[in-house]
ModelCIF file with pLDDT and N, C-alpha, C, O atoms, coordinates in Angstrom:
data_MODEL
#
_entry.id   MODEL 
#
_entity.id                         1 
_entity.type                       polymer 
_entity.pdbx_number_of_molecules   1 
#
_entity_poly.entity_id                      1 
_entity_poly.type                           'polypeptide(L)' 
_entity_poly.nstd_linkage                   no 
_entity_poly.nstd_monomer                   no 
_entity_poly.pdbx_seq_one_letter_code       
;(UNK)(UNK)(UNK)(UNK)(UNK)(UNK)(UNK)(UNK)(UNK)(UNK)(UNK)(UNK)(UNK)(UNK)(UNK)(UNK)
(UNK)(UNK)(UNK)(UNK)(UNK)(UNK)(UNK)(UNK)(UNK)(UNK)(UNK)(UNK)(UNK)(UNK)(UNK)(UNK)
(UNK)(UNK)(UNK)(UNK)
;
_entity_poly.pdbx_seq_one_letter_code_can   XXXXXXXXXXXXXXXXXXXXXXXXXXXXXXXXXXXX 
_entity_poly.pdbx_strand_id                 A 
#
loop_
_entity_poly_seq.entity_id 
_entity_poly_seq.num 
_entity_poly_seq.mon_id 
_entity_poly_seq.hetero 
1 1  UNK n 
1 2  UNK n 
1 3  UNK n 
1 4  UNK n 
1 5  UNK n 
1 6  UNK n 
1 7  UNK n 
1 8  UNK n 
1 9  UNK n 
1 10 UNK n 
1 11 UNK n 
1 12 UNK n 
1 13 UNK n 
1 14 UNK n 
1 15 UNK n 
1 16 UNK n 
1 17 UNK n 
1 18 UNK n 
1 19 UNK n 
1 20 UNK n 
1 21 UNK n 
1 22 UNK n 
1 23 UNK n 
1 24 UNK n 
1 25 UNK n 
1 26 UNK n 
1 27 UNK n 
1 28 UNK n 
1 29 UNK n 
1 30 UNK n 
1 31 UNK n 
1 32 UNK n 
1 33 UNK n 
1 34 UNK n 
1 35 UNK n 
1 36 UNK n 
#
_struct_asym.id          A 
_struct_asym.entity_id   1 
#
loop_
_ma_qa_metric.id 
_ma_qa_metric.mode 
_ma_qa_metric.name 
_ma_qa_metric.software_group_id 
_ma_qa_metric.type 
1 global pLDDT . pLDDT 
2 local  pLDDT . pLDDT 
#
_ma_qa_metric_global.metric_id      1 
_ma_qa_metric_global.metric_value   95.92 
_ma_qa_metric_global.model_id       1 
_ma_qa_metric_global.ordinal_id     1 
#
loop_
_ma_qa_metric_local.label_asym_id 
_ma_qa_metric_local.label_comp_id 
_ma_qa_metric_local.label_seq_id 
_ma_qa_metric_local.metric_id 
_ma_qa_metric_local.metric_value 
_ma_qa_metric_local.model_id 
_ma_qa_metric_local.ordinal_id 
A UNK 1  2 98.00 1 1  
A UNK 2  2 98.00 1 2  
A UNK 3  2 98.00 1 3  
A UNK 4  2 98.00 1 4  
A UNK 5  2 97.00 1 5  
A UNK 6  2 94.00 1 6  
A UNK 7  2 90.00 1 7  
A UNK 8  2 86.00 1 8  
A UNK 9  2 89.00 1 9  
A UNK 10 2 89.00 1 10 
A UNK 11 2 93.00 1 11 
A UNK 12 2 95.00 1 12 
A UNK 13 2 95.00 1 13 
A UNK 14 2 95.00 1 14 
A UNK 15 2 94.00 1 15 
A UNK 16 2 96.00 1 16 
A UNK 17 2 97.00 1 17 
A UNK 18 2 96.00 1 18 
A UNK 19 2 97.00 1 19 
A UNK 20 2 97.00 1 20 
A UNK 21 2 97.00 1 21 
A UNK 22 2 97.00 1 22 
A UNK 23 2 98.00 1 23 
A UNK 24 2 98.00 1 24 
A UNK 25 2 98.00 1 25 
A UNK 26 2 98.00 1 26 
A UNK 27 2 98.00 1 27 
A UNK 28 2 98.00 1 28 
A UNK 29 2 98.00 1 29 
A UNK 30 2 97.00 1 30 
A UNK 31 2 96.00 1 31 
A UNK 32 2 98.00 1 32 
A UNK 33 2 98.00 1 33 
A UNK 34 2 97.00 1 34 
A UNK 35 2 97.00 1 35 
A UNK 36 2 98.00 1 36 
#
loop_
_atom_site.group_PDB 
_atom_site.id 
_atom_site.type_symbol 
_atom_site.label_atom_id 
_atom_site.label_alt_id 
_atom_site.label_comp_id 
_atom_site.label_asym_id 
_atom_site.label_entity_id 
_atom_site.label_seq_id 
_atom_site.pdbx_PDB_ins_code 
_atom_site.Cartn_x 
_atom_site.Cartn_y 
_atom_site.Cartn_z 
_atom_site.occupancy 
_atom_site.B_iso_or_equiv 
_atom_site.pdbx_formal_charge 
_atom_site.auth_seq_id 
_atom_site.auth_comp_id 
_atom_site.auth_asym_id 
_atom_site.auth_atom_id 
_atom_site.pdbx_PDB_model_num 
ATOM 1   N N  . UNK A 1 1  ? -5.285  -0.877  18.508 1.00 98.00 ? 1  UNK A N  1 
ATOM 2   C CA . UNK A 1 1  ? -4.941  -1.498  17.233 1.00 98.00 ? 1  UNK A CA 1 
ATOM 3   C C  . UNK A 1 1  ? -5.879  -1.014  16.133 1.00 98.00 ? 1  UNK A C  1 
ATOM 4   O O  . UNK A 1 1  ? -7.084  -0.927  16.372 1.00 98.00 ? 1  UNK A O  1 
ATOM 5   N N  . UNK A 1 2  ? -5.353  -0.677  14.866 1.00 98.00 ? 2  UNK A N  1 
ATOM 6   C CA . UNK A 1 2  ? -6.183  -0.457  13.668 1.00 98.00 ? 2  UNK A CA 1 
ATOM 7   C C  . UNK A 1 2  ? -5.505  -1.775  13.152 1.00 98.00 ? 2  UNK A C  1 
ATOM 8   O O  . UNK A 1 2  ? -4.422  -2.301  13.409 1.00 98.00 ? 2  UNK A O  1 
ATOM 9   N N  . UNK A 1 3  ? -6.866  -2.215  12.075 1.00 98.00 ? 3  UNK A N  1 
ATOM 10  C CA . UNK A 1 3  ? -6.519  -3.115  11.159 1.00 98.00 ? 3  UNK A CA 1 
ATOM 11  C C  . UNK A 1 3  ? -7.208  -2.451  9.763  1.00 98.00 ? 3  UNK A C  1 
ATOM 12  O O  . UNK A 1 3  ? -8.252  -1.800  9.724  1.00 98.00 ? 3  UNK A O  1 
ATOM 13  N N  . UNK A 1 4  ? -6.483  -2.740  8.830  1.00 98.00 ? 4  UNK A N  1 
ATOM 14  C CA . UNK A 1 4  ? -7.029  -2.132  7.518  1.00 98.00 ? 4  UNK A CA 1 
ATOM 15  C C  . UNK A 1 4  ? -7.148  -3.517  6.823  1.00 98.00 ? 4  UNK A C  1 
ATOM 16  O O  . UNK A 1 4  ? -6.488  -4.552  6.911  1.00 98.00 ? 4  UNK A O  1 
ATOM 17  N N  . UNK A 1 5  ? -8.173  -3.171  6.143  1.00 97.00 ? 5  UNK A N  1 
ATOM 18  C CA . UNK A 1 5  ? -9.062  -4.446  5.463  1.00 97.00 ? 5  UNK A CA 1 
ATOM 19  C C  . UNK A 1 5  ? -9.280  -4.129  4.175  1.00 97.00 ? 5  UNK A C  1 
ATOM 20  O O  . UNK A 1 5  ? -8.982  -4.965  3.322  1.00 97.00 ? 5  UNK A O  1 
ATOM 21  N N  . UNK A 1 6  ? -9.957  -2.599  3.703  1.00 94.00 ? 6  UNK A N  1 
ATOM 22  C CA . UNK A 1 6  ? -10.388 -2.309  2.348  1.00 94.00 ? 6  UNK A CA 1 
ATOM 23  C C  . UNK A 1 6  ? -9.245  -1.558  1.362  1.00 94.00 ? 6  UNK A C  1 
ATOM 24  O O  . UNK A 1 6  ? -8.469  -0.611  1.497  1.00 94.00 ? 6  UNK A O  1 
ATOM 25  N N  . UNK A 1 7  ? -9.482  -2.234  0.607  1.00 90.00 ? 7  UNK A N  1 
ATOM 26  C CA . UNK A 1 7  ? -8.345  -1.842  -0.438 1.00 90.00 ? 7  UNK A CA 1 
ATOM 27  C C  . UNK A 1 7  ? -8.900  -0.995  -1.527 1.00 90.00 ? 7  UNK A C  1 
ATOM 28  O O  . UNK A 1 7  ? -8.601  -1.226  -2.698 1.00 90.00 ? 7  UNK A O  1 
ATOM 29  N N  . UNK A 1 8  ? -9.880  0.203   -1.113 1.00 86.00 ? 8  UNK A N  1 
ATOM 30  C CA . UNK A 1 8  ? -10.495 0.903   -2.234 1.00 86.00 ? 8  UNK A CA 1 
ATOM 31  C C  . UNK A 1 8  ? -9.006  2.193   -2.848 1.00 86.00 ? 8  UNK A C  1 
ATOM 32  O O  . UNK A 1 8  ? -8.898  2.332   -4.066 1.00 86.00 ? 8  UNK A O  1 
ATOM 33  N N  . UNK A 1 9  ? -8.271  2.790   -2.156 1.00 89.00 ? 9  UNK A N  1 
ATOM 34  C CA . UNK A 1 9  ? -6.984  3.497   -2.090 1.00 89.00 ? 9  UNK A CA 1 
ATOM 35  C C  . UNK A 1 9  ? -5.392  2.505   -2.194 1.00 89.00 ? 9  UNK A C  1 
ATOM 36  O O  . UNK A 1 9  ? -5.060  1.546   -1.498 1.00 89.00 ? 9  UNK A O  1 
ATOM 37  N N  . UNK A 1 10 ? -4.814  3.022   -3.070 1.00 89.00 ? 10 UNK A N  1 
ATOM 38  C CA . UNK A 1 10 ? -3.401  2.424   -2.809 1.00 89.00 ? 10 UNK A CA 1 
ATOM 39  C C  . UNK A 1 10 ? -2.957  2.457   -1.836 1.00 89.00 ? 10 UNK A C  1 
ATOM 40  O O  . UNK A 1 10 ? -2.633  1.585   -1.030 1.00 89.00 ? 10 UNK A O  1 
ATOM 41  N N  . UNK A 1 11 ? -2.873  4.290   -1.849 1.00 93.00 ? 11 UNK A N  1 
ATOM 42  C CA . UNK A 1 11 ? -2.258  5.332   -0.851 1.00 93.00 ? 11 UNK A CA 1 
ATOM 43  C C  . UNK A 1 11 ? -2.769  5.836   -0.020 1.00 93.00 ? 11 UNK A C  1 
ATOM 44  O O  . UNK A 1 11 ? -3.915  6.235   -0.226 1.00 93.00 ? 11 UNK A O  1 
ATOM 45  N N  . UNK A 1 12 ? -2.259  6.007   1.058  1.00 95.00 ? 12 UNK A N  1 
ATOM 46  C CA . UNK A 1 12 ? -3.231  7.393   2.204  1.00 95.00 ? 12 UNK A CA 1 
ATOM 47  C C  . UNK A 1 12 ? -1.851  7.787   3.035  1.00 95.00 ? 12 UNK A C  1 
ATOM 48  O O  . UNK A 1 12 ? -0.977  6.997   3.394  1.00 95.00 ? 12 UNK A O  1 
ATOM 49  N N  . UNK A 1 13 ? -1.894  9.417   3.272  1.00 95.00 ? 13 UNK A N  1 
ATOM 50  C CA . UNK A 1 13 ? -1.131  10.136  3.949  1.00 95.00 ? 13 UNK A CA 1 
ATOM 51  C C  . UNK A 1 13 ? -1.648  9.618   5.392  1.00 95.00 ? 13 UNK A C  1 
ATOM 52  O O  . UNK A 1 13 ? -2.868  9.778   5.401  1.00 95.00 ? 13 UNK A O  1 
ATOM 53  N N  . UNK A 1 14 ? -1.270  9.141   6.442  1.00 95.00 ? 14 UNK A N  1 
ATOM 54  C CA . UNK A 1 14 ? -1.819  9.008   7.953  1.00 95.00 ? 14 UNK A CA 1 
ATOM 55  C C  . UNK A 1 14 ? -0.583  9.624   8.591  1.00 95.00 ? 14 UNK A C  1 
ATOM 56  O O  . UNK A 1 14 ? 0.552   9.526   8.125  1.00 95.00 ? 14 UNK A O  1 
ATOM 57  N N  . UNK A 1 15 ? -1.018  10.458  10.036 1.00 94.00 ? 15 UNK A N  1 
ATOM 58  C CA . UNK A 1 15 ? -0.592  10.934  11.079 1.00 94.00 ? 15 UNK A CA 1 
ATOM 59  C C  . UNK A 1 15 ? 0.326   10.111  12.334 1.00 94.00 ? 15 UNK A C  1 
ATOM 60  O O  . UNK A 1 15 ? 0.025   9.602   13.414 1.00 94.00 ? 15 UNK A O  1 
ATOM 61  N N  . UNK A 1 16 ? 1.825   10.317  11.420 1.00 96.00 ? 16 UNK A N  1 
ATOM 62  C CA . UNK A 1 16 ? 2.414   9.422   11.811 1.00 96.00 ? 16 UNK A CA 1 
ATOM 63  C C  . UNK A 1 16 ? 2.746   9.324   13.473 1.00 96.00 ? 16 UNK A C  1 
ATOM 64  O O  . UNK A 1 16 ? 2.572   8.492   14.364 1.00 96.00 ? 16 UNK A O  1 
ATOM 65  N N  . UNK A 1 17 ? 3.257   10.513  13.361 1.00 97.00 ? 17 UNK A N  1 
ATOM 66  C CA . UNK A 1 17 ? 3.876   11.102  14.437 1.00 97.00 ? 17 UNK A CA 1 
ATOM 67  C C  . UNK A 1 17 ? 2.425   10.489  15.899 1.00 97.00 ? 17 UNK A C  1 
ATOM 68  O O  . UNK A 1 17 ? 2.671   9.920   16.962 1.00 97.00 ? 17 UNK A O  1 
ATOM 69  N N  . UNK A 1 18 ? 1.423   10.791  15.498 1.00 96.00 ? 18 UNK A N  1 
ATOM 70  C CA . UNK A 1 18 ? 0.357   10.275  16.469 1.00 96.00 ? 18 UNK A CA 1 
ATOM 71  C C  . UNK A 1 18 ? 0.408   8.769   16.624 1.00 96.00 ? 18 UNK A C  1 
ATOM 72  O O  . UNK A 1 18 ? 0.199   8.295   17.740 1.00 96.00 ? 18 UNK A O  1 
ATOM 73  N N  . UNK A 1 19 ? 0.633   8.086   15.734 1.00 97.00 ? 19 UNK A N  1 
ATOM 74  C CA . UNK A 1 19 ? 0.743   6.597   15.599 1.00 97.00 ? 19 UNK A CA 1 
ATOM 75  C C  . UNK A 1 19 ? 1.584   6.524   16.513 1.00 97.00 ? 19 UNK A C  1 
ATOM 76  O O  . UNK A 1 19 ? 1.274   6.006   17.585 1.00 97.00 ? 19 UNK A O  1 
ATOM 77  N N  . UNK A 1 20 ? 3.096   7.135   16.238 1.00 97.00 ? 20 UNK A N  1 
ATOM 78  C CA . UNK A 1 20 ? 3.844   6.997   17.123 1.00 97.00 ? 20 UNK A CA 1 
ATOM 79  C C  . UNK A 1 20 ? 3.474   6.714   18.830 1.00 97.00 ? 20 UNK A C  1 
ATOM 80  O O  . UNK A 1 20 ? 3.274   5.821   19.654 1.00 97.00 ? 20 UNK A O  1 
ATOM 81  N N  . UNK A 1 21 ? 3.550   8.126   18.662 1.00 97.00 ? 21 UNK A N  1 
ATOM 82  C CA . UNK A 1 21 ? 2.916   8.702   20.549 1.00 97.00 ? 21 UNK A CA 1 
ATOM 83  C C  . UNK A 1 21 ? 2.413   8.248   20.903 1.00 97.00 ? 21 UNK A C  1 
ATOM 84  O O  . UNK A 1 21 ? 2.488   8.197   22.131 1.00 97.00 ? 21 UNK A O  1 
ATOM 85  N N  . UNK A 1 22 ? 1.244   7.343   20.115 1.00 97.00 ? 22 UNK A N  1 
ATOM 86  C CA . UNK A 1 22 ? 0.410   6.759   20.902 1.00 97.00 ? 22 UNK A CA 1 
ATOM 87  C C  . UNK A 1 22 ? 0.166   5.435   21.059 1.00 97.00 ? 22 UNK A C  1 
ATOM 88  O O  . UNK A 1 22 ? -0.837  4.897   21.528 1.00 97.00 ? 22 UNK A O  1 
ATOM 89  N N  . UNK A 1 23 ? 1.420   4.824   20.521 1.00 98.00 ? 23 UNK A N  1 
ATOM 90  C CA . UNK A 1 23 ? 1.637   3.483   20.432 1.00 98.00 ? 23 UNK A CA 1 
ATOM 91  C C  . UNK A 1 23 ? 0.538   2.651   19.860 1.00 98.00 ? 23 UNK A C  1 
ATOM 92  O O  . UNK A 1 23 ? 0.013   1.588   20.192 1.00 98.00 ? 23 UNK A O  1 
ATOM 93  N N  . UNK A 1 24 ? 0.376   3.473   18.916 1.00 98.00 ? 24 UNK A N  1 
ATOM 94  C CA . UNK A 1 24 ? -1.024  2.281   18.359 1.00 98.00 ? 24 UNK A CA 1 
ATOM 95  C C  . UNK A 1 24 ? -0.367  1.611   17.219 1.00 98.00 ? 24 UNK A C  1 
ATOM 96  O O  . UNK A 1 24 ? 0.290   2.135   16.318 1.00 98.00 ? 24 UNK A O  1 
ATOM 97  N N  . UNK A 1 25 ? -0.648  0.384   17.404 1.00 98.00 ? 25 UNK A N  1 
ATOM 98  C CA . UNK A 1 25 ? -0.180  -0.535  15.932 1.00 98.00 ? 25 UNK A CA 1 
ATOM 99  C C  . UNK A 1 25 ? -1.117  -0.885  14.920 1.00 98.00 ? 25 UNK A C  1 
ATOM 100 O O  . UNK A 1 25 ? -2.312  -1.173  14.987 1.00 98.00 ? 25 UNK A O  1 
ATOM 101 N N  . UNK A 1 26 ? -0.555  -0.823  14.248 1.00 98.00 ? 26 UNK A N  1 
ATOM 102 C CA . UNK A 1 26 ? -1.308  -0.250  12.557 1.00 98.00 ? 26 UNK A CA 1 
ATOM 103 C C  . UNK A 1 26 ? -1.261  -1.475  12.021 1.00 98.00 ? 26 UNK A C  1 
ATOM 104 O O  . UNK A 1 26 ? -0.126  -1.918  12.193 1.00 98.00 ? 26 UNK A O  1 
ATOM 105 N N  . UNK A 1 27 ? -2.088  -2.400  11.333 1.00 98.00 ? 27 UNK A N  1 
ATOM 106 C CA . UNK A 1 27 ? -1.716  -3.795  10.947 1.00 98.00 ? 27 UNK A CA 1 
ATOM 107 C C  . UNK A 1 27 ? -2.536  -4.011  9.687  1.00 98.00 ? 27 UNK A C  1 
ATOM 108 O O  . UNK A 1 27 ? -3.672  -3.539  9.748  1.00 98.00 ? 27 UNK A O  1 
ATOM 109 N N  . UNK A 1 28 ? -2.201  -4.629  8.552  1.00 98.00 ? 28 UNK A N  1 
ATOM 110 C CA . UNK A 1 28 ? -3.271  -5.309  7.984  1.00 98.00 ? 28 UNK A CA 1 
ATOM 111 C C  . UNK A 1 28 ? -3.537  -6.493  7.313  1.00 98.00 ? 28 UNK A C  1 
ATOM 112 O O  . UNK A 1 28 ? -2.567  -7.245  7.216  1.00 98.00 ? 28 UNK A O  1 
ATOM 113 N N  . UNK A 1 29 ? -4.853  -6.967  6.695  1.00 98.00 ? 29 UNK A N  1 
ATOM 114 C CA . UNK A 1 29 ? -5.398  -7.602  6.724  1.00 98.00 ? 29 UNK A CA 1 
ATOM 115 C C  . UNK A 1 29 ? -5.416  -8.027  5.411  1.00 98.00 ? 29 UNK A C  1 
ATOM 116 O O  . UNK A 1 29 ? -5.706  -7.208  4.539  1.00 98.00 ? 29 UNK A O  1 
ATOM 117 N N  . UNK A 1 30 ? -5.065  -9.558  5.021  1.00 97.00 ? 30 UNK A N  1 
ATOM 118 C CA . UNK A 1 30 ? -5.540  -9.857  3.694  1.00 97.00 ? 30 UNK A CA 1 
ATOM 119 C C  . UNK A 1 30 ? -5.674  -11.358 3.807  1.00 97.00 ? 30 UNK A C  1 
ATOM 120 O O  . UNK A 1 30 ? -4.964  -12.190 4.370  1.00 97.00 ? 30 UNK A O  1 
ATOM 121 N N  . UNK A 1 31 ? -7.022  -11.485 2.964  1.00 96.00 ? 31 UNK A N  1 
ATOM 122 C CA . UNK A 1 31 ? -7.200  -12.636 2.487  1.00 96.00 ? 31 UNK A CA 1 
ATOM 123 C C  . UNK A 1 31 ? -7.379  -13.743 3.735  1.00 96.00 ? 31 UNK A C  1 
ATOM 124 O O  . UNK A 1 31 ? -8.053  -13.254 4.642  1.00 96.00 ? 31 UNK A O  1 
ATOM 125 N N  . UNK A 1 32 ? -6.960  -15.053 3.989  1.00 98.00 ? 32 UNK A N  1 
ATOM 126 C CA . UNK A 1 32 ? -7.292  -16.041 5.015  1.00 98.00 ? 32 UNK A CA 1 
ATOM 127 C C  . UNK A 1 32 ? -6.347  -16.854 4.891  1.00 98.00 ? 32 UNK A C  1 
ATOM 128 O O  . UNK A 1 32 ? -5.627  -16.541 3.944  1.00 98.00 ? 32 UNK A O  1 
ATOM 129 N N  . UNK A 1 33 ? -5.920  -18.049 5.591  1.00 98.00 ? 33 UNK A N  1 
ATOM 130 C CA . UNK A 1 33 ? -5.370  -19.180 5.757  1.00 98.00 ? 33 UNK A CA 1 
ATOM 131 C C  . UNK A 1 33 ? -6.257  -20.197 5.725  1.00 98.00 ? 33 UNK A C  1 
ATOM 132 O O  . UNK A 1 33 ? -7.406  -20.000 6.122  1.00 98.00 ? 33 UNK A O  1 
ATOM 133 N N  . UNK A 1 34 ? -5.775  -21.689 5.151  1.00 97.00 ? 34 UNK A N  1 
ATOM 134 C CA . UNK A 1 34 ? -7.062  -22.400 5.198  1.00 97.00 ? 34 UNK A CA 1 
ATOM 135 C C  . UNK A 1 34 ? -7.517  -22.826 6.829  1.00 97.00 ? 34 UNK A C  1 
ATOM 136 O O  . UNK A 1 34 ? -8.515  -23.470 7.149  1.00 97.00 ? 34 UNK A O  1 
ATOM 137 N N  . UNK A 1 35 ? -6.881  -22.483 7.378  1.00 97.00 ? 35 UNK A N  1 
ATOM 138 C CA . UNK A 1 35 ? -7.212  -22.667 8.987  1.00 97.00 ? 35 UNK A CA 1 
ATOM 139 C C  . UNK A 1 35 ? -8.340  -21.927 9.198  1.00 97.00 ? 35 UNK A C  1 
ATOM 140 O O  . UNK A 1 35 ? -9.325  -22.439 9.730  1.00 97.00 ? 35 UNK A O  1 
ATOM 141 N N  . UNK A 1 36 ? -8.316  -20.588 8.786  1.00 98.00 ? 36 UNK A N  1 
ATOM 142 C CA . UNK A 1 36 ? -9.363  -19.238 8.801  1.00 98.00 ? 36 UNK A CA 1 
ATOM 143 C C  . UNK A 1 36 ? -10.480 -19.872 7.670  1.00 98.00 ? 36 UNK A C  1 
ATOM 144 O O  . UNK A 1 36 ? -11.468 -19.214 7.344  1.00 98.00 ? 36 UNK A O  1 
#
């Protein structure tokens, strides 16, 4: 698992096709719930 957290870039080109293949899930992250 990647999680993306920093929001310094809008955009970024990433290597999809590897994401794919390699079944990694890409997820992200913002902000909290008041539970969190």
């Amino acid at each position: 698992t990647v999680v993306l957290i920093g929001l310094h870039e809008s955009e970024s080109v990433l290597q999809v096709n590897h994401i794919i293949r390699s079944e990694i899930r890409l997820a992200g992250a913002f902000a909290y719930t008041p539970q969190d």
